[in-house]
Protein backbone atom coordinates (compact mmCIF):
# COMPACT_ATOMS: atom_id res chain seq x y z
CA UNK A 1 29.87 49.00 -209.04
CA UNK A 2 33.16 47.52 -209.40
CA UNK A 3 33.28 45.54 -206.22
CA UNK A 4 36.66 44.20 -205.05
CA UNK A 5 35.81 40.40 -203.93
CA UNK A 6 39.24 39.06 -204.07
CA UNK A 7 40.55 40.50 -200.54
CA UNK A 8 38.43 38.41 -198.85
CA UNK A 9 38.22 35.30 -200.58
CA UNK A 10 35.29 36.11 -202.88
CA UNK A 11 32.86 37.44 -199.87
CA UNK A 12 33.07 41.57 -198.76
CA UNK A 13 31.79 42.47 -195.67
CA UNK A 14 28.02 44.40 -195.97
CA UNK A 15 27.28 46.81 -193.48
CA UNK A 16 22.86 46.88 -193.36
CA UNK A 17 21.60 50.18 -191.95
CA UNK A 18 18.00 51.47 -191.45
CA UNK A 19 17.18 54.10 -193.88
CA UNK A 20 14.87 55.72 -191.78
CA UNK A 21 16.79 55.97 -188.84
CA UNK A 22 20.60 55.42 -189.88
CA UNK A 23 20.58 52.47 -186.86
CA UNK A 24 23.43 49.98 -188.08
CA UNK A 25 21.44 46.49 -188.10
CA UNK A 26 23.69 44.05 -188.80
CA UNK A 27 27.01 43.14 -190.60
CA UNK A 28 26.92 40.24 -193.21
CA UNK A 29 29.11 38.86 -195.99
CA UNK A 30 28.63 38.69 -199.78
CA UNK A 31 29.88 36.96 -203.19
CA UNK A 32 29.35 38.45 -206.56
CA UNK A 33 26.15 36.00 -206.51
CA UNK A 34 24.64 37.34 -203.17
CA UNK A 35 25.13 40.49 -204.37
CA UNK A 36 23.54 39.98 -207.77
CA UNK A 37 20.61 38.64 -206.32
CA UNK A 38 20.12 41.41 -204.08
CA UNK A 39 20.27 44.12 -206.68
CA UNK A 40 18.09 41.76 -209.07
CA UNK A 41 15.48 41.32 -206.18
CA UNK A 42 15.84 44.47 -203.77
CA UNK A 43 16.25 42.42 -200.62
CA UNK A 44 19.01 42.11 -199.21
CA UNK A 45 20.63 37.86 -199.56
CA UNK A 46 24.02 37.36 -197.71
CA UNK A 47 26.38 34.28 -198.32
CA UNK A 48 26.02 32.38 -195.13
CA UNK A 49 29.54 31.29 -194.16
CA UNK A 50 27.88 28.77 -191.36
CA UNK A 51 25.30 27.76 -193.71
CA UNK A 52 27.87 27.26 -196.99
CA UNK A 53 25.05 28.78 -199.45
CA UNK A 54 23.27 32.02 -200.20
CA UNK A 55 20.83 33.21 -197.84
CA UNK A 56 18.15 35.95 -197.99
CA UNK A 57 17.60 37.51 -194.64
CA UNK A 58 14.10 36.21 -193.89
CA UNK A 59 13.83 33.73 -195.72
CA UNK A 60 12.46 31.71 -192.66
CA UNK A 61 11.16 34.45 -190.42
CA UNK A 62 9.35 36.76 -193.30
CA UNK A 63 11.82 39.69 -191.81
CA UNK A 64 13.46 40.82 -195.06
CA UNK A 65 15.48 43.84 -195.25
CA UNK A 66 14.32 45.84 -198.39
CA UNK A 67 16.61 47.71 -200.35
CA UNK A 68 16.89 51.11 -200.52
CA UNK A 69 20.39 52.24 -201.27
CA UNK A 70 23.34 50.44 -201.94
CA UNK A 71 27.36 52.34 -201.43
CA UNK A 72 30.61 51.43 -201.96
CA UNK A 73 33.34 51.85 -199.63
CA UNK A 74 36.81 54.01 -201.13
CA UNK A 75 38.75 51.22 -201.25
CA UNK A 76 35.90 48.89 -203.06
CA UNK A 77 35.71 46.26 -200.30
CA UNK A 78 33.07 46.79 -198.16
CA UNK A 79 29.43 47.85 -198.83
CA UNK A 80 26.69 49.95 -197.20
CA UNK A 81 23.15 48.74 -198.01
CA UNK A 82 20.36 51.38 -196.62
CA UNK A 83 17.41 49.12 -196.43
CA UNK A 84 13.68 48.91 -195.28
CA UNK A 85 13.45 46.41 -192.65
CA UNK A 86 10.18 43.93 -192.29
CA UNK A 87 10.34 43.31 -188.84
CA UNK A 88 12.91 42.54 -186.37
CA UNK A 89 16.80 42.39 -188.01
CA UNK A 90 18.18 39.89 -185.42
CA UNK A 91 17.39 36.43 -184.47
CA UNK A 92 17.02 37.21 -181.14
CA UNK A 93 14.22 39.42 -182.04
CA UNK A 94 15.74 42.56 -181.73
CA UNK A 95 15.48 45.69 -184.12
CA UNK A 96 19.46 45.05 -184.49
CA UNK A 97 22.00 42.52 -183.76
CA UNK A 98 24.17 45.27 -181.93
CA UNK A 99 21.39 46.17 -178.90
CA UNK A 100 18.30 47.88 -178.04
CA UNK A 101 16.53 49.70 -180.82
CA UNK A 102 18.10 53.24 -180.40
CA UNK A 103 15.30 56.13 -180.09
CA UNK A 104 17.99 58.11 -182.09
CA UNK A 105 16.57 58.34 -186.19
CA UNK A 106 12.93 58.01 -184.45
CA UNK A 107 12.02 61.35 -185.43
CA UNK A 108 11.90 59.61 -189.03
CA UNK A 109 9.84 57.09 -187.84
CA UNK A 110 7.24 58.93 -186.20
CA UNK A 111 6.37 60.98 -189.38
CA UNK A 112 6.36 57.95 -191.26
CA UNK A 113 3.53 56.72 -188.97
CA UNK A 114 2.22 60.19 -189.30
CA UNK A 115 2.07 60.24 -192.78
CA UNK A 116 0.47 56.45 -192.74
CA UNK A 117 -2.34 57.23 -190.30
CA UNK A 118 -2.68 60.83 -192.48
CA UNK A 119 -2.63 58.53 -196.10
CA UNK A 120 -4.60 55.79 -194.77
CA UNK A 121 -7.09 57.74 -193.83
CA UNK A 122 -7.51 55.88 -190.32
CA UNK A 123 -10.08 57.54 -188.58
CA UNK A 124 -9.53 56.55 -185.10
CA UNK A 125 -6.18 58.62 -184.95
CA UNK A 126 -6.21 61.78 -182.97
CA UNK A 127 -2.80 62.96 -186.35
CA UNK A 128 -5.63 62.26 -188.90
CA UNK A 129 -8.32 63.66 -187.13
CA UNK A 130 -6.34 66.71 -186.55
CA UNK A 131 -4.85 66.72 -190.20
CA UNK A 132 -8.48 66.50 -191.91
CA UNK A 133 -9.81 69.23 -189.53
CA UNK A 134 -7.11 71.79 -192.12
CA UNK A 135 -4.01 73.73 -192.00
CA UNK A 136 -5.38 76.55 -189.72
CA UNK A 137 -6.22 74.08 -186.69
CA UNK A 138 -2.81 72.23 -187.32
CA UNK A 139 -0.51 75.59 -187.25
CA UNK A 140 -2.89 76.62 -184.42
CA UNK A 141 -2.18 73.44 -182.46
CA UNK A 142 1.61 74.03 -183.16
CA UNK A 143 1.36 77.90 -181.63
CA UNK A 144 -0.59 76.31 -178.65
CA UNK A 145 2.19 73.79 -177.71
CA UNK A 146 5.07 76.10 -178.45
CA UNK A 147 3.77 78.22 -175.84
CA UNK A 148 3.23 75.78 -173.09
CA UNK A 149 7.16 74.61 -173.65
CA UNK A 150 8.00 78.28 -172.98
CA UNK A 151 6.43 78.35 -170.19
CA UNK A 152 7.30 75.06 -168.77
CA UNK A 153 11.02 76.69 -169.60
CA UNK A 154 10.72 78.92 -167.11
CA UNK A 155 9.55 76.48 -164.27
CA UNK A 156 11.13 73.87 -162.90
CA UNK A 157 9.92 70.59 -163.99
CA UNK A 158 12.01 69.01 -166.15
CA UNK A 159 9.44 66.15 -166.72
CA UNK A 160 6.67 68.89 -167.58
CA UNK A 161 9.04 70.64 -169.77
CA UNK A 162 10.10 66.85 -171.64
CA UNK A 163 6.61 66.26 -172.24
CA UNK A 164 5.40 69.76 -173.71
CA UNK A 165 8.52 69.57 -176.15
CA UNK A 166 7.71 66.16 -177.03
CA UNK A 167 4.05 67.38 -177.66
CA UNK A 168 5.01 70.42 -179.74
CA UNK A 169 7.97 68.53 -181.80
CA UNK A 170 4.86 65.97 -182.24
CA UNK A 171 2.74 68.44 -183.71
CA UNK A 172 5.34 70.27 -185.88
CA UNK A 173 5.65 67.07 -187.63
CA UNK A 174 1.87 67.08 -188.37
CA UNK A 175 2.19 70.67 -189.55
CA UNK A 176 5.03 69.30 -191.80
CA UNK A 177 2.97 66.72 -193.39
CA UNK A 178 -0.09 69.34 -194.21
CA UNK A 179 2.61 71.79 -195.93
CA UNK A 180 3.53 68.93 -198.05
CA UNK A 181 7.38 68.98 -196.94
CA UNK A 182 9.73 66.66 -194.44
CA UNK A 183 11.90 66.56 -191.42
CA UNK A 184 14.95 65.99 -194.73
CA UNK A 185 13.59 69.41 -196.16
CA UNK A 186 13.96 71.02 -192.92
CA UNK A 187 17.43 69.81 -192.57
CA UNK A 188 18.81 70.53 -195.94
CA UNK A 189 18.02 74.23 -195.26
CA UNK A 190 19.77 73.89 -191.98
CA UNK A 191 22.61 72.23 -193.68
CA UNK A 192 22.32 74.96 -195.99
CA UNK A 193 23.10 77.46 -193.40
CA UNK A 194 25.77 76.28 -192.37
């Protein structure tokens, strides 16, 4: 990457988004140094301009922010790290240092716990239980719920309705999992489309 670290006084700005969920986390500065590090580590370490030194986010707390992708803005002054976070993002204890943990992205989330309970093997979960008991019962389950959101369509219960969809959307993701594909393969054939 050829970085340009000269508009700012050796330090660009670094935009840190969640990978799974695309919420922007936090904004931070680096020097060719910080930067280095980072790639040479794969979490993420700023240049504190309070502090006067490098500093790797969670280096106190144990919340680092893992790498996962790292861009370049057009005009080479401003980077976009995609990143894992380990914990809370914010000092305040937050998931970001811009509000509230948005519940859009959580799709992503949920069939990463999904997949966990699924690879884990955790036998108290009703998604493993349902997973290990085959494909059949899983696409069954999926036919079962998409029927009671068309029928909660028709009534009036917007609550009832919420809840079925969030039940069947649940269960798709389950269904995903046992086919061996994702919520990104699902889109890219969408995207495909159109």
């Amino acid at each position: 990457m050829n970085i340009d670290f000269t508009k700012g006084n050796g330090l660009v700005p670094v935009v840190i988004q969640n990978n799974t969920t695309l919420q922007v986390l936090m904004l931070g500065y680096m020097n060719k140094e910080a930067f280095t590090k980072t790639q040479s580590e794969g979490k993420v370490t700023f240049y504190s301009r309070t502090k006067n030194r490098l500093w790797t986010k969670g280096e106190e707390s144990g919340n680092f922010l893992w790498v996962k992708d790292i861009q370049l803005d057009c005009d080479n002054d401003t980077l976009l790290i995609k990143v894992t976070p380990e914990g809370p993002t914010c000092h305040k204890g937050t998931t970001s240092c811009f509000g509230k943990e948005s519940s859009k992205g959580f799709l992503y989330s949920l069939e990463n716990i999904i997949s966990d309970r699924i690879d884990n093997d955790v036998e108290s979960s009703y998604t493993n239980q349902l997973y290990k008991r085959g494909i059949n019962k899983v696409a069954q389950k999926v036919g079962e719920e998409a029927v009671e959101v068309v029928i909660e369509a028709k009534d009036n219960n917007d609550e009832l309705f919420k809840n079925e969809a969030a039940d069947l959307l649940y269960h798709y993701l389950i269904l995903l999992k046992a086919k061996g594909f994702t919520i990104t393969d699902i889109e890219e054939v969408l995207k495909e489309r159109n």
